[in-house]
C-alpha atoms as a PDB file:
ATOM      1  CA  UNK A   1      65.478  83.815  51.495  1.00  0.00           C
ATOM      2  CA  UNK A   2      62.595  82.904  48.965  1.00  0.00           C
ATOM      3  CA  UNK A   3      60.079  82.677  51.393  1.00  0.00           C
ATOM      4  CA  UNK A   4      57.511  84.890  49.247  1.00  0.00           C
ATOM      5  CA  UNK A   5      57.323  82.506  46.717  1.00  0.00           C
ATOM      6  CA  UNK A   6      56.741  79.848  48.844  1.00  0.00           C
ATOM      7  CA  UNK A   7      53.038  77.919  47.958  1.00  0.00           C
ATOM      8  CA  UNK A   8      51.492  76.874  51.601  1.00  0.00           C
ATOM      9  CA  UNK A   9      53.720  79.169  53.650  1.00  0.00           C
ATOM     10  CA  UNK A  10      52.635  82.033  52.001  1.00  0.00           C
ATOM     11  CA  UNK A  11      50.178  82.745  54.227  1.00  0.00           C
ATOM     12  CA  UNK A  12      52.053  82.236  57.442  1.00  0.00           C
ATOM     13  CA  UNK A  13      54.595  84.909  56.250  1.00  0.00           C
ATOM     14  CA  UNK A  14      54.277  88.545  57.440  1.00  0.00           C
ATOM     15  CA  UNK A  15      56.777  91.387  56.433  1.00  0.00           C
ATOM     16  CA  UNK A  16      58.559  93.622  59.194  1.00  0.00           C
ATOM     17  CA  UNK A  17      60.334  96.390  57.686  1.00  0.00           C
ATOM     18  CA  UNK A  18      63.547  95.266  55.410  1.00  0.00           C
ATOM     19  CA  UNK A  19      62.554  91.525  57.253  1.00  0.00           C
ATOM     20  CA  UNK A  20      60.536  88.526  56.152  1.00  0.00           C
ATOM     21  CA  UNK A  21      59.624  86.294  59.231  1.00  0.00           C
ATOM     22  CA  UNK A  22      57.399  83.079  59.142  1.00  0.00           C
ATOM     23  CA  UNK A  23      54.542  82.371  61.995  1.00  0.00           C
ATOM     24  CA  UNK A  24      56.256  78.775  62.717  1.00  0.00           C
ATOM     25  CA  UNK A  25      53.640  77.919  65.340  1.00  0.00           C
ATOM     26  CA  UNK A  26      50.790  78.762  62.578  1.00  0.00           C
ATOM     27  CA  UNK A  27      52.252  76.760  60.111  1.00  0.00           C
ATOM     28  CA  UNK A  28      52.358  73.924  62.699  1.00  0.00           C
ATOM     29  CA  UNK A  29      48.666  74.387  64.087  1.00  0.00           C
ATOM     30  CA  UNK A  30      47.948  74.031  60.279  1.00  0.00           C
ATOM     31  CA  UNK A  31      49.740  70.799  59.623  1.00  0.00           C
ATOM     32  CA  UNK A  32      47.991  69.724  62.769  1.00  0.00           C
ATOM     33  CA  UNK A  33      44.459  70.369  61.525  1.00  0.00           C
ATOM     34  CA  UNK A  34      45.304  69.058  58.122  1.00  0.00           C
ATOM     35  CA  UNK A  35      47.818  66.310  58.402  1.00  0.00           C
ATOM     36  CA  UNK A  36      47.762  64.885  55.130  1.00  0.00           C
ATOM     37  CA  UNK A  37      49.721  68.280  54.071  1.00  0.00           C
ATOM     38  CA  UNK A  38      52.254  66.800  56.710  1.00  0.00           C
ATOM     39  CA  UNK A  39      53.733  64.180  53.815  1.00  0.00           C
ATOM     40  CA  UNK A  40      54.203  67.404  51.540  1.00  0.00           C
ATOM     41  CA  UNK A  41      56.292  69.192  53.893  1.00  0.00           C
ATOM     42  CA  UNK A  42      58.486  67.342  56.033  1.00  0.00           C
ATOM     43  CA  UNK A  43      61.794  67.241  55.113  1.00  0.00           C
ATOM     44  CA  UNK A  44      64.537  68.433  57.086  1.00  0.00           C
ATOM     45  CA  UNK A  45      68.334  69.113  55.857  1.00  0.00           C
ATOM     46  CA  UNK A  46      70.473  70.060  58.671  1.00  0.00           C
ATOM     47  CA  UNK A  47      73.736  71.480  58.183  1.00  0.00           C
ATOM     48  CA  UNK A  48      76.479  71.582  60.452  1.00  0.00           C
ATOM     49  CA  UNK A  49      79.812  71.864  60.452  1.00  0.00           C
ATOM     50  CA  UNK A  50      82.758  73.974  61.544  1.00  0.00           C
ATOM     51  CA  UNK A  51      83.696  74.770  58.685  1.00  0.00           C
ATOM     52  CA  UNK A  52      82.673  73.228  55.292  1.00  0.00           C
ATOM     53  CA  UNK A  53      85.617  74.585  53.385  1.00  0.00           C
ATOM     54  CA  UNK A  54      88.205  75.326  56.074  1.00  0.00           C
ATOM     55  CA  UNK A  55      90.718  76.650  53.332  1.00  0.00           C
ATOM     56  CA  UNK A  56      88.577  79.826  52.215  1.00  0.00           C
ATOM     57  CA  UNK A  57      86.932  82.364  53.945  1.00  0.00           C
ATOM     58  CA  UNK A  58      82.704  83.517  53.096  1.00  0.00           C
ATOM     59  CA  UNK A  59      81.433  79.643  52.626  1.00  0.00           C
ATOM     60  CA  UNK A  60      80.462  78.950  55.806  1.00  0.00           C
ATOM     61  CA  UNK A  61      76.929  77.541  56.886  1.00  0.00           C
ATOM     62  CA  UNK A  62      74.996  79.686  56.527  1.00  0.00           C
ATOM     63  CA  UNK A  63      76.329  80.375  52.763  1.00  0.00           C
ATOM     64  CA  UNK A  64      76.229  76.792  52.277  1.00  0.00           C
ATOM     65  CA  UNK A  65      72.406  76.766  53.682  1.00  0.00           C
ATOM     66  CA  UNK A  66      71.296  79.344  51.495  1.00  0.00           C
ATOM     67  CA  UNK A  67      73.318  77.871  48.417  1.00  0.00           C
ATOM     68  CA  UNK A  68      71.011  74.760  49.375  1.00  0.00           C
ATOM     69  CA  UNK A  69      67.602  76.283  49.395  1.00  0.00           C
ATOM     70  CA  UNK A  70      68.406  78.330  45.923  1.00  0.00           C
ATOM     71  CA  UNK A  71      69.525  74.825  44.045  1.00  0.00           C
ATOM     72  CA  UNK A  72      66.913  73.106  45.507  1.00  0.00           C
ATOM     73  CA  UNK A  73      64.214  76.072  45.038  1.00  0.00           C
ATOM     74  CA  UNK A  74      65.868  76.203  41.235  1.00  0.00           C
ATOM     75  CA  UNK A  75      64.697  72.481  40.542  1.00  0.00           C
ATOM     76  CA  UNK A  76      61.228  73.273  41.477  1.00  0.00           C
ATOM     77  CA  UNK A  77      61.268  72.207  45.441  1.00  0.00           C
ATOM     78  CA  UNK A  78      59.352  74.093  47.729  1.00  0.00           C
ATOM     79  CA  UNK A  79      62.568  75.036  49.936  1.00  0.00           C
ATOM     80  CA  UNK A  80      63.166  77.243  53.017  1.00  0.00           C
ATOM     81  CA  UNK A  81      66.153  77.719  55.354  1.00  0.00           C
ATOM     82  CA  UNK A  82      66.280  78.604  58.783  1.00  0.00           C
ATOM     83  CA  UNK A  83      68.649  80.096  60.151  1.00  0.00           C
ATOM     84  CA  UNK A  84      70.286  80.468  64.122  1.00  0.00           C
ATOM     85  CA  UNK A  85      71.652  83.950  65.275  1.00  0.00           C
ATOM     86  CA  UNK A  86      75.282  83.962  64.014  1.00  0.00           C
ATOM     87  CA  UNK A  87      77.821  84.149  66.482  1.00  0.00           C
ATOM     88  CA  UNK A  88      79.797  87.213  66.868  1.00  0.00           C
ATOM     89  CA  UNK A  89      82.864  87.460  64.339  1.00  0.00           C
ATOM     90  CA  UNK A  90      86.360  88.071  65.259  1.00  0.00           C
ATOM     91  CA  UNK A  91      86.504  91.653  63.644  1.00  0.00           C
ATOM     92  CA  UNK A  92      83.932  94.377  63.413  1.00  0.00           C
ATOM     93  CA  UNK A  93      81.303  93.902  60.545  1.00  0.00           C
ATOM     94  CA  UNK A  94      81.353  90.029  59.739  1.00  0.00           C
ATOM     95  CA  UNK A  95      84.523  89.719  58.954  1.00  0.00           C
ATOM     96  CA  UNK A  96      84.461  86.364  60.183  1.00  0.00           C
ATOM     97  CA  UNK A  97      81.802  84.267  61.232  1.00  0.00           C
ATOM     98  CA  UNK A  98      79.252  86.945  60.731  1.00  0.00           C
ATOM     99  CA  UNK A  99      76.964  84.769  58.192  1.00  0.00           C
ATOM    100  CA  UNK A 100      77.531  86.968  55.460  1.00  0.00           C
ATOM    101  CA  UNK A 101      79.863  85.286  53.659  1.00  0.00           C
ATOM    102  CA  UNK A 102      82.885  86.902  54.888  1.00  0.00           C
ATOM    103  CA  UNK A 103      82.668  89.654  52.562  1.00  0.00           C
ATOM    104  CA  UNK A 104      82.745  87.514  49.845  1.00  0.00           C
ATOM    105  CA  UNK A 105      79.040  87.202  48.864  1.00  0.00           C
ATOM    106  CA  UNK A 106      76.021  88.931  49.520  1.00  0.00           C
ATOM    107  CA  UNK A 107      72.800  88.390  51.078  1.00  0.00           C
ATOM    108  CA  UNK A 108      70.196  91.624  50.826  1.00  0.00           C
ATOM    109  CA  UNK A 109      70.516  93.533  54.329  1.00  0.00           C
ATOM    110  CA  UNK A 110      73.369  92.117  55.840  1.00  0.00           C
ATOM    111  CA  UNK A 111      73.740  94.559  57.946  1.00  0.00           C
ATOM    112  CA  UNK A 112      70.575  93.055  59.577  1.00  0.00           C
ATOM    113  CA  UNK A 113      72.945  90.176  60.456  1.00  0.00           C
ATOM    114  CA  UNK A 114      76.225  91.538  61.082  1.00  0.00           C
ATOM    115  CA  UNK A 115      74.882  94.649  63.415  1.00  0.00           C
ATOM    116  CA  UNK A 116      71.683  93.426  64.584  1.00  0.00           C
ATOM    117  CA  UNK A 117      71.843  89.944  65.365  1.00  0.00           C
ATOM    118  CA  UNK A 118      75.761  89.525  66.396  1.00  0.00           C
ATOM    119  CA  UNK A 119      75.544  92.124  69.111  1.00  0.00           C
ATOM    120  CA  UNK A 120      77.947  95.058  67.178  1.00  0.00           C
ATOM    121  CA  UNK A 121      75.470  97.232  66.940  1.00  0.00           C
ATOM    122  CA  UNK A 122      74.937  96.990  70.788  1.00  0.00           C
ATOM    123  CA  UNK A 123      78.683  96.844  71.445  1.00  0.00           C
ATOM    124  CA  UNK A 124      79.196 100.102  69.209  1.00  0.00           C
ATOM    125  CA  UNK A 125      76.184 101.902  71.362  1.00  0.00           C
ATOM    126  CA  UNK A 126      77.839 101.199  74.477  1.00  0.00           C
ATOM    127  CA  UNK A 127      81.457 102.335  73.994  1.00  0.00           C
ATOM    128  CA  UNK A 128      79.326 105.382  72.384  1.00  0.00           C
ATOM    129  CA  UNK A 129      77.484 105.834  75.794  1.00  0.00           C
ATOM    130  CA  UNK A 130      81.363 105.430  77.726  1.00  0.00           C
ATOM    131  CA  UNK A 131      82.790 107.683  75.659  1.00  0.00           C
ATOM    132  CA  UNK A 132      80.074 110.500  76.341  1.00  0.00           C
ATOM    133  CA  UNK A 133      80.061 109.574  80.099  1.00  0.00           C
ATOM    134  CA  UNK A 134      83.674 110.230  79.852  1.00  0.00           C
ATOM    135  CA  UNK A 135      83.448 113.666  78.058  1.00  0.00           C
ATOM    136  CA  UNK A 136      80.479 114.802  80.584  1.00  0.00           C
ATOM    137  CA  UNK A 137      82.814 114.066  84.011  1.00  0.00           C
ATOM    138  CA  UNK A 138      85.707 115.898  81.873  1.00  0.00           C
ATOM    139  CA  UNK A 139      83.660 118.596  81.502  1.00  0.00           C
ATOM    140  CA  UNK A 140      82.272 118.973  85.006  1.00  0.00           C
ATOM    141  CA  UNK A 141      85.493 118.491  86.456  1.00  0.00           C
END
């Protein structure tokens, strides 16, 4: 996501490691104290769907969200997406429904996504932790 480039929201933006995260309830106070910046930035696109193209794999929403925000940023529209917590895919890494396009594009970090946000990570960690339970009661039996 763009949000660097971003003109008002540049300043509500701080940077956590690999991550980019916007202070929503700043950028709200602000367009409290100054409403006529309100009629600048309030548009909403929402997009859902179950699938937009249910005959491919890797366009999804999310895909189709950022797609969005780059056409629109690439005619000159202060644009920004924001996005839910995917929902675990049915395979490991994103294969499916692991908002990173299936494989089949590429956002920077996905692993950010696929690991962090869908729960793998903490899944992997946990059969990790069973596995060495296993091996110490082996061991002291």
């Amino acid at each position: 996501m763009k949000v660097g480039n971003m003109s008002i929201l540049d300043s509500f933006t701080a940077q956590f490691g690999l991550v980019k995260k916007i202070d929503a309830f700043g950028f709200m106070d602000y367009l409290k104290k100054n409403p006529s910046e309100q009629k600048k930035h309030g548009k909403v696109l929402l997009v859902t769907a179950d699938t937009p193209l249910k005959a491919s794999r890797g366009e999804g929403k999310t895909t189709t969200t950022i797609a969005l925000v780059d056409a629109l940023r690439e005619r000159g529209v202060d644009a920004a997406a924001v996005l839910r917590q995917p929902s675990m895919g049915i395979t490991a890494a994103g294969s499916k429904g692991g908002a990173s396009g299936g494989g089949k594009s590429s956002l920077s970090h996905p692993e950010l996504i696929d690991w962090g946000l869908c729960g793998e990570m903490a899944a992997i960690e946990c059969a990790q932790n069973l596995l060495v339970s296993f091996a110490e009661k082996a061991i002291d039996d």
